[in-house]
Protein backbone atom coordinates (compact mmCIF):
# COMPACT_ATOMS: atom_id res chain seq x y z
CA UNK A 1 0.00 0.00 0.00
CA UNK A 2 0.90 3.46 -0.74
CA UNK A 3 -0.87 5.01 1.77
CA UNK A 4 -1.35 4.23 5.23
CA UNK A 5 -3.93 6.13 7.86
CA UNK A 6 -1.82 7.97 10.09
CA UNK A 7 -4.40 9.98 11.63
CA UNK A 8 -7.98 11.22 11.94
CA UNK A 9 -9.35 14.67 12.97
CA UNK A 10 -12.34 15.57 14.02
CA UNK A 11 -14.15 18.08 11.40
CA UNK A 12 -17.64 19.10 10.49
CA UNK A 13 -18.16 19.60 6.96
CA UNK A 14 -14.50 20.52 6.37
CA UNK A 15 -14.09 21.97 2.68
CA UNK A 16 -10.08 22.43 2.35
CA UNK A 17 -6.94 21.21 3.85
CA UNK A 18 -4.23 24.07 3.95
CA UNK A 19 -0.58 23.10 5.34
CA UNK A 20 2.07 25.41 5.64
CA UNK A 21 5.27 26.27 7.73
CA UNK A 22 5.57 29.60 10.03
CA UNK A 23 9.15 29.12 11.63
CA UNK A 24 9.13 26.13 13.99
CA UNK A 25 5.20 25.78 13.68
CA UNK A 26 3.90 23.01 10.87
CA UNK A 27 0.35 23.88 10.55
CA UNK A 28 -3.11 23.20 9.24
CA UNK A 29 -6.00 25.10 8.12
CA UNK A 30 -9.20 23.33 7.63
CA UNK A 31 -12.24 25.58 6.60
CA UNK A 32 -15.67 24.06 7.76
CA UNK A 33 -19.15 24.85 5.95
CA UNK A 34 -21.38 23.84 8.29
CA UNK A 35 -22.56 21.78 11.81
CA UNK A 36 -25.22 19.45 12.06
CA UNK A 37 -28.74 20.69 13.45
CA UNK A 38 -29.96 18.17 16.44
CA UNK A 39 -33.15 17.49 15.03
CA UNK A 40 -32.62 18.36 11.14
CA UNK A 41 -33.11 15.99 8.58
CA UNK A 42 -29.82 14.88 6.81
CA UNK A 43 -29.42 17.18 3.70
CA UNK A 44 -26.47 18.59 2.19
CA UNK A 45 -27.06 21.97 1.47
CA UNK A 46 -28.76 22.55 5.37
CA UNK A 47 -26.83 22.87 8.33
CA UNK A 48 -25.51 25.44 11.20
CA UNK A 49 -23.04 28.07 9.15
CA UNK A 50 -21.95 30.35 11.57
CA UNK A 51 -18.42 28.02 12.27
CA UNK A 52 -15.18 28.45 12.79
CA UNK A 53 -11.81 27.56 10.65
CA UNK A 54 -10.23 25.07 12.72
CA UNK A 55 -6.17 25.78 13.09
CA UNK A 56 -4.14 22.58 13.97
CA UNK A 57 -0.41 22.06 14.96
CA UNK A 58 1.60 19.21 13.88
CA UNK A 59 2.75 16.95 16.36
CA UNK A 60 4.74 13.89 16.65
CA UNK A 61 1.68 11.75 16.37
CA UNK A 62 -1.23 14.24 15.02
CA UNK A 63 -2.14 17.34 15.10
CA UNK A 64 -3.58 19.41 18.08
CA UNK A 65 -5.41 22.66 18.37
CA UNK A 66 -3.39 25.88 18.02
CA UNK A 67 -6.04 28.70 16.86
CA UNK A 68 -9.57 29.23 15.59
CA UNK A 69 -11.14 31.57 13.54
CA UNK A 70 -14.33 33.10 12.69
CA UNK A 71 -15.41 31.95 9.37
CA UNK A 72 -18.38 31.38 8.48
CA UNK A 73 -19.64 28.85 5.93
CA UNK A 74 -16.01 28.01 4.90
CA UNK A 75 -14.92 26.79 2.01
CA UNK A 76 -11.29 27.57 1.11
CA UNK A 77 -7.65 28.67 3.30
CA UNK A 78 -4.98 30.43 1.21
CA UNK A 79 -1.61 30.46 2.81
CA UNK A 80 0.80 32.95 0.95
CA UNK A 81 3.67 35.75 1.87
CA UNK A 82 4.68 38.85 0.86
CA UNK A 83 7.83 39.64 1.54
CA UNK A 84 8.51 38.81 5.25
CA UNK A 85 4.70 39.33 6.28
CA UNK A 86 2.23 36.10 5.86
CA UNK A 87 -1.20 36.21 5.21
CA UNK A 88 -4.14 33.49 5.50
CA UNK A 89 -6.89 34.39 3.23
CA UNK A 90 -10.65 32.56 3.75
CA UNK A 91 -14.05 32.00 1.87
CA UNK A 92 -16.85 31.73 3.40
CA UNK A 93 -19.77 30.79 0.59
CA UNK A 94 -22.81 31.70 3.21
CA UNK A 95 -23.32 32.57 6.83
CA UNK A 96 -26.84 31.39 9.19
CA UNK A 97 -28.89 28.49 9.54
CA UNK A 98 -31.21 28.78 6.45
CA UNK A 99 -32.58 30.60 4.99
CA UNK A 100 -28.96 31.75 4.35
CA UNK A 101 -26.75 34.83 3.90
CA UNK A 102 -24.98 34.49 0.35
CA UNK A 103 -23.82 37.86 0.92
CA UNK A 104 -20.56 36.70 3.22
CA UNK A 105 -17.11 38.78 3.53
CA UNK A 106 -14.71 36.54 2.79
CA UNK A 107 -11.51 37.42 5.51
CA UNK A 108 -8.05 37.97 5.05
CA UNK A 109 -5.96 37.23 7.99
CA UNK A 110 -2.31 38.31 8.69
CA UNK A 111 0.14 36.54 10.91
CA UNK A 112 1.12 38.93 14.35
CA UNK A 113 4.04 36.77 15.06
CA UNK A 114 2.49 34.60 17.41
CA UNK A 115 -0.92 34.54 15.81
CA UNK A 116 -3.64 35.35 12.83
CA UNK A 117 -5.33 38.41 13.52
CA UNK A 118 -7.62 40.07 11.31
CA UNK A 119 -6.28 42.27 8.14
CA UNK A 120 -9.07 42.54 5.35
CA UNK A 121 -12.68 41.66 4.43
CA UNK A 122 -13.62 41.06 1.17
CA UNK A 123 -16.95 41.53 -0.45
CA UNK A 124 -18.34 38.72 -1.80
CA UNK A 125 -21.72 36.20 -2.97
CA UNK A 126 -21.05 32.14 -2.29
CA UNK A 127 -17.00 32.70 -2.31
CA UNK A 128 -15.44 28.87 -3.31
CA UNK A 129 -11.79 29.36 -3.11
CA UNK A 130 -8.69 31.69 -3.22
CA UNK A 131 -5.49 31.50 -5.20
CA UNK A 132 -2.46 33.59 -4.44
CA UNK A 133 -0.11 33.74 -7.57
CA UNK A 134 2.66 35.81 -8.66
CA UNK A 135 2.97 37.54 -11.94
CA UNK A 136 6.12 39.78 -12.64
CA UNK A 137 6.67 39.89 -9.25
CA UNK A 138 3.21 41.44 -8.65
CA UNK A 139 1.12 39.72 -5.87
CA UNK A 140 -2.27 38.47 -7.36
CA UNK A 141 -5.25 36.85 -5.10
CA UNK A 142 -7.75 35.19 -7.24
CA UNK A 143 -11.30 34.78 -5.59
CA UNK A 144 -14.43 32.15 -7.50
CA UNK A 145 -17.40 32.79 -6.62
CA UNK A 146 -20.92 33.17 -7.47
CA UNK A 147 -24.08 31.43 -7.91
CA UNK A 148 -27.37 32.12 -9.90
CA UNK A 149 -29.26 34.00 -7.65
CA UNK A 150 -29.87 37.48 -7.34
CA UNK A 151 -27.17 39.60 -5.79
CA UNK A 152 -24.63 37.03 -7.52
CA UNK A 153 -21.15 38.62 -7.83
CA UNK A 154 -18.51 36.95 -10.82
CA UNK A 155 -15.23 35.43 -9.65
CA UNK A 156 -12.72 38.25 -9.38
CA UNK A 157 -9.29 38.85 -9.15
CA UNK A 158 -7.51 41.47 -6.83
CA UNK A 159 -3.99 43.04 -7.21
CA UNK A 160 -1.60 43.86 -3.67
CA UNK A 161 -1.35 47.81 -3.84
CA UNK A 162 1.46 47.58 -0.71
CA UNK A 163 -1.02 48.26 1.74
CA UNK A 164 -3.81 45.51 0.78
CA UNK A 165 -5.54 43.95 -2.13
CA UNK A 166 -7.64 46.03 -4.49
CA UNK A 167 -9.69 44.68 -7.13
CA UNK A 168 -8.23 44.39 -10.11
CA UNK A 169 -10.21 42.20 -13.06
CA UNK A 170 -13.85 40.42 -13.19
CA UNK A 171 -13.63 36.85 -14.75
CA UNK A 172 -16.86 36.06 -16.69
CA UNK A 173 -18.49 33.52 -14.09
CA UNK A 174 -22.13 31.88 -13.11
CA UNK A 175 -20.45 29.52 -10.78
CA UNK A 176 -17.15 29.90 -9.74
CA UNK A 177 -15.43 27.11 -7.66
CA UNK A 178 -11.77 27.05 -8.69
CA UNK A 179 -8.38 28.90 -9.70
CA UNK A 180 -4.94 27.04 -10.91
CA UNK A 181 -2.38 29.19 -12.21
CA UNK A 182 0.71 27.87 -13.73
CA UNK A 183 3.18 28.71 -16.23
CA UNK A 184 4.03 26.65 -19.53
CA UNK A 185 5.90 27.58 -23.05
CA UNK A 186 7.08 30.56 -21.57
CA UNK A 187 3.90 32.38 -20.99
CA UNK A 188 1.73 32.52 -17.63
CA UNK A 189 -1.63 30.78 -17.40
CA UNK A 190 -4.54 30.91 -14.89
CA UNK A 191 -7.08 28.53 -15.00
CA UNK A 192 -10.91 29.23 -13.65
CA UNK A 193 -13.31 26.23 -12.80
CA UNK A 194 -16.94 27.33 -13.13
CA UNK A 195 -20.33 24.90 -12.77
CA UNK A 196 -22.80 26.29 -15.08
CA UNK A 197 -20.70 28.33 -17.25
CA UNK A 198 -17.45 27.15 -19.27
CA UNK A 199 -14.56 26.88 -17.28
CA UNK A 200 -11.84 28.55 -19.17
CA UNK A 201 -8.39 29.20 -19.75
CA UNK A 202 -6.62 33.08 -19.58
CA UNK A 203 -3.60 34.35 -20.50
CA UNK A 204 -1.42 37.28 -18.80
CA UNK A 205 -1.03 39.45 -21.81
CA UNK A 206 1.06 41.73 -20.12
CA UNK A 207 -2.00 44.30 -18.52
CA UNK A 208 -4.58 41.72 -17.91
CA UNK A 209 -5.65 38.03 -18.63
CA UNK A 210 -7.29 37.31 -21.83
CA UNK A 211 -8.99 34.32 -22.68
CA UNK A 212 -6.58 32.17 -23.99
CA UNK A 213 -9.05 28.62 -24.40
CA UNK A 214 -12.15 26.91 -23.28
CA UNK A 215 -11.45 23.64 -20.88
CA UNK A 216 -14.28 22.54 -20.18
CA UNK A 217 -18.23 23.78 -21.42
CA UNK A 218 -19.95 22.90 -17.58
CA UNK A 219 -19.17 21.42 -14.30
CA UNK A 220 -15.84 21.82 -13.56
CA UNK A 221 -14.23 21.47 -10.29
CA UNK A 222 -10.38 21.45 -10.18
CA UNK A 223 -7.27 21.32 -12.06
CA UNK A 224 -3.76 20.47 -11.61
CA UNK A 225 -0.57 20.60 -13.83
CA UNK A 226 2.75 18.86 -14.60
CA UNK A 227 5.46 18.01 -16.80
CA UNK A 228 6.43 14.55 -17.51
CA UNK A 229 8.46 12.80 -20.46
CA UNK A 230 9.17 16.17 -21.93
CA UNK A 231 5.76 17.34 -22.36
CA UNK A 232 3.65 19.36 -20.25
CA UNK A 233 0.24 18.29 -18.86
CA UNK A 234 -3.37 19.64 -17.50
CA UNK A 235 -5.57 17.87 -15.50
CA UNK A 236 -9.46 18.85 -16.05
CA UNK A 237 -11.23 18.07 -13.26
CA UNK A 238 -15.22 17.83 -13.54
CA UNK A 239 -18.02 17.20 -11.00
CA UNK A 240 -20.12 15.53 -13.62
CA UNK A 241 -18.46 14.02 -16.56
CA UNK A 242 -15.09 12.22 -16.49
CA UNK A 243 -11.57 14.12 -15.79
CA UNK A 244 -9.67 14.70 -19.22
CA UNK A 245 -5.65 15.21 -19.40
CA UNK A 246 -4.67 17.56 -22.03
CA UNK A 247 -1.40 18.20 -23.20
CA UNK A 248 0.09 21.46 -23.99
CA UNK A 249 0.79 21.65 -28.22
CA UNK A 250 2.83 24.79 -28.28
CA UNK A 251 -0.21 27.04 -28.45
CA UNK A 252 -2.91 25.62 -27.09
CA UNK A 253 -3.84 22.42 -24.62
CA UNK A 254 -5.11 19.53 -26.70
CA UNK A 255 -7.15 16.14 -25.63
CA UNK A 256 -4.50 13.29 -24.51
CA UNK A 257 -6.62 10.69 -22.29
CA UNK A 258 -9.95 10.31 -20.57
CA UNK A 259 -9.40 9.35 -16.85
CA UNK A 260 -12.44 7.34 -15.94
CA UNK A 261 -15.13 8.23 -12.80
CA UNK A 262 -17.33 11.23 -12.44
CA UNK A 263 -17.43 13.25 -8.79
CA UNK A 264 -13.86 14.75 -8.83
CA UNK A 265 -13.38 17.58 -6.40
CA UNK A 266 -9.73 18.03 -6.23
CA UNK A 267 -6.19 16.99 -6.96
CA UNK A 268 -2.85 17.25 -6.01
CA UNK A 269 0.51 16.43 -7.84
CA UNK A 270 3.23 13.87 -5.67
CA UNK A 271 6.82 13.65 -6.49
CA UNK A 272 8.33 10.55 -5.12
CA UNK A 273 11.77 8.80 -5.53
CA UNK A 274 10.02 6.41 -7.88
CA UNK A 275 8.15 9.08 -10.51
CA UNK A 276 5.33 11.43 -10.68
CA UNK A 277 2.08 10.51 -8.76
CA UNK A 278 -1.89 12.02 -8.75
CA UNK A 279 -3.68 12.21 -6.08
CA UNK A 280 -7.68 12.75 -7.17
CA UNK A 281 -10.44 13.29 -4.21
CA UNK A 282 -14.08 12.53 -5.37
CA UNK A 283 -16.71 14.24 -3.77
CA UNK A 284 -20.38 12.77 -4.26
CA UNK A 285 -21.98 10.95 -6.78
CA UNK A 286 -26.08 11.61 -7.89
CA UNK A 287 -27.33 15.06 -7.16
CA UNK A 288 -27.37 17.22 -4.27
CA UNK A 289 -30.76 16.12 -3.36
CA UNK A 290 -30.04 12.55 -2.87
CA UNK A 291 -26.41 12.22 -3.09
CA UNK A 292 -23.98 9.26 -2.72
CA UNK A 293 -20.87 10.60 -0.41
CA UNK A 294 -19.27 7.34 0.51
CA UNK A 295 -16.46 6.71 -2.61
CA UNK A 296 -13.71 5.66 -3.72
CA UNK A 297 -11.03 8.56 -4.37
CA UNK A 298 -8.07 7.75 -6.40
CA UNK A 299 -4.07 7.56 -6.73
CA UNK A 300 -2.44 6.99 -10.08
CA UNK A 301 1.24 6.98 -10.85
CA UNK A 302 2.68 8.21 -14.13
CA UNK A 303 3.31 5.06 -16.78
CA UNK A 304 3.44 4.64 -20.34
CA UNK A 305 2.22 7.97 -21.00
CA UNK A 306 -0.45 8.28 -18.79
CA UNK A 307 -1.98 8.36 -15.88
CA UNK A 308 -2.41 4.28 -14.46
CA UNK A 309 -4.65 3.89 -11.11
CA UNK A 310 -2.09 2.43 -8.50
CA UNK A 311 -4.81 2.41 -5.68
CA UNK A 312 -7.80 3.69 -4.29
CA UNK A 313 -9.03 4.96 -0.77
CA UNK A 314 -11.83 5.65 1.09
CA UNK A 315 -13.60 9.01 1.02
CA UNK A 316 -16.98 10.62 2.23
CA UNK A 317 -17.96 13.68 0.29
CA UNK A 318 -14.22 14.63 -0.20
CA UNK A 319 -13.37 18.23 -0.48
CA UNK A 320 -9.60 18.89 -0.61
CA UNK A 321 -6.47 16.69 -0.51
CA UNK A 322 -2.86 18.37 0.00
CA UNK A 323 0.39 16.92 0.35
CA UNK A 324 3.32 17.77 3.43
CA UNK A 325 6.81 17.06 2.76
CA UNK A 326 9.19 17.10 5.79
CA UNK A 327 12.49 15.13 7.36
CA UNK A 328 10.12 12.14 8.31
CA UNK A 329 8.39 11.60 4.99
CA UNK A 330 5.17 12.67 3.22
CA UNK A 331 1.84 12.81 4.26
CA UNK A 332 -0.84 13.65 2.51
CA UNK A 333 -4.15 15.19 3.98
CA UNK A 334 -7.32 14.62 2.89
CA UNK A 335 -10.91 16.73 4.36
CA UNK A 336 -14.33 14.66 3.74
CA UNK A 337 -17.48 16.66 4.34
CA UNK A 338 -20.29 14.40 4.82
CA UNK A 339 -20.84 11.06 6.55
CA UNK A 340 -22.19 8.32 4.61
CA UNK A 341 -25.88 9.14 6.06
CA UNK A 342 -24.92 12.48 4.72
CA UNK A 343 -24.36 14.32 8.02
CA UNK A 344 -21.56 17.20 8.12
CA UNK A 345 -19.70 15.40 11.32
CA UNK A 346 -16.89 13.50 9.03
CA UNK A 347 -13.46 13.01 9.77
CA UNK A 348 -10.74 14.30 7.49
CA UNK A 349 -7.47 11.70 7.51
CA UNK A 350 -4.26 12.14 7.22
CA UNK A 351 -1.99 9.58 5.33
CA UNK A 352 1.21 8.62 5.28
CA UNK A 353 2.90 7.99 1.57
CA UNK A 354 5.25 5.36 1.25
CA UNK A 355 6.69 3.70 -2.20
């Protein structure tokens, strides 16, 4: 086996797993959407939003609490720097207990030195996910968003003035869940995942990012990128539908194979002493109204050309998977946010990788 529980965490309805390093302190953020109701029928859209982010120190055997923080409905942690200052940016895609506030600041938090304290709020409308990125050594933070209802705002992108982010371009959006931005032939990319509208790729032209090609015409979810035998690769992640790896021509990303399974909610790339590996976490299966949370999520290795399954694990409405490299190995974290009877108490797990 490649990967081997190492330990569980208590979450409810956790959305992201965020690792990162401050000094001596490993860390991880883990956004939660929403608490169970005592008394509310199981449903996956219902639920208690007004939680907290929960904020967990490594240890030798887990993790253990270090901080919380207000965020309500969470879906997303962004770990970046600027300089010698580091910032943890959140999304929050709805506050209450129904009928619910879509309306949600989505908070920026800045690390005091000891702490995350508050730095900036956000306006937003059912915020997915932030992406920090660096163009010409100008500091970019990339916010999806958006649903069809009225009041809906379109994924936008905000620029770091030296004092805080300002907004900077609107990306064309109905449902925004996702941002991957990557470089490739020279030229910088950025990715955007929408549901009901195409999820499409931009190009930095130098003043802005222009539409460069359409991925994918509805559902998408994720994305992830990577070079291997010489030629560079992008993974297309889609809730419904089947993930499709597309190769980079030159000019453009072309089809190169069809990775079977619909319900893909996020990847992450592995580099081990034996070649490239995928990590893909699936998410639910059916529709939101009676969904099927209780999957099979996937790890494939890099053979032949492609992407080969190498084995599969256990998920239950999986959200986020990241990887943590240190002096005692890899581990790789995976959030699930619903039970198998489709309640939000879940527990996200925490693997060790071995080869």
């Amino acid at each position: 086996m490649h990967l081997m529980e190492w330990c569980r965490i208590r979450t409810s309805g956790a959305r992201a797993v965020e690792p990162f390093q401050i000094g001596d302190l490993s860390l991880l953020a883990i956004p939660q959407l929403a608490l169970d109701v005592p008394g509310q029928p199981p449903a996956m859209n219902a639920g208690d939003s007004d939680t907290e982010l929960l904020l967990l120190r490594r240890t030798g055997t887990g993790f253990e609490h270090f901080q919380s923080l207000s965020v309500p409905g969470g879906e997303d942690a962004e770990f970046f720097r600027i300089g010698e200052r580091a910032f943890l940016a959140t999304a929050s895609i709805r506050g209450g207990q129904g009928p619910y506030e879509h309306a949600v600041d989505s908070r920026i938090h800045e690390w005091d030195g000891t702490r995350f304290v508050p730095f900036q709020s956000v306006p937003g409308f059912a915020a997915k996910q932030w992406r920090h990125f660096t163009v010409g050594g100008r500091h970019f933070l990339a916010l999806a968003q958006g649903l069809p209802l009225p009041g809906s705002r379109p994924s936008t992108i905000h620029r770091w003035d030296g004092g805080a982010f300002e907004p900077f371009q609107e990306i064309d959006s109905e449902q925004g869940y996702n941002w991957h931005a990557f470089q490739v032939g020279g030229q910088e990319f950025l990715a955007h995942a929408d549901h009901l509208a195409p999820s499409m790729l931009y190009r930095w032209d130098g003043e802005r990012f222009a539409v460069h090609q359409t991925l994918a015409e509805r559902h998408g979810r994720a994305f992830a990128s990577f070079g291997a035998d010489g030629e560079e690769y992008l993974l297309v992640g889609c809730i419904l539908g089947r993930t499709r790896l597309l190769r980079w021509d030159g000019e453009s990303f072309v089809r190169h194979a069809v990775l079977d399974g619909a319900g893909a909610r996020e990847f992450a790339v592995l580099r081990g002493a034996r070649g490239l590996y995928v990590l893909r976490v699936n998410f639910i299966h059916g529709t939101p109204a009676e969904p099927t949370t209780a999957l099979k999520s996937q790890l494939y290795r890099w053979r032949d050309g492609g992407l080969r399954v190498v084995e599969e694990f256990p998920t239950s409405g999986g959200t986020d998977v990241a990887v943590m490299t240190g002096a005692d190995g890899t581990l790789v974290a995976v959030s699930n946010g619903l039970s198998p009877d489709v309640r939000f108490a879940a527990d996200s797990v925490v693997y060790r990788f071995a080869e």
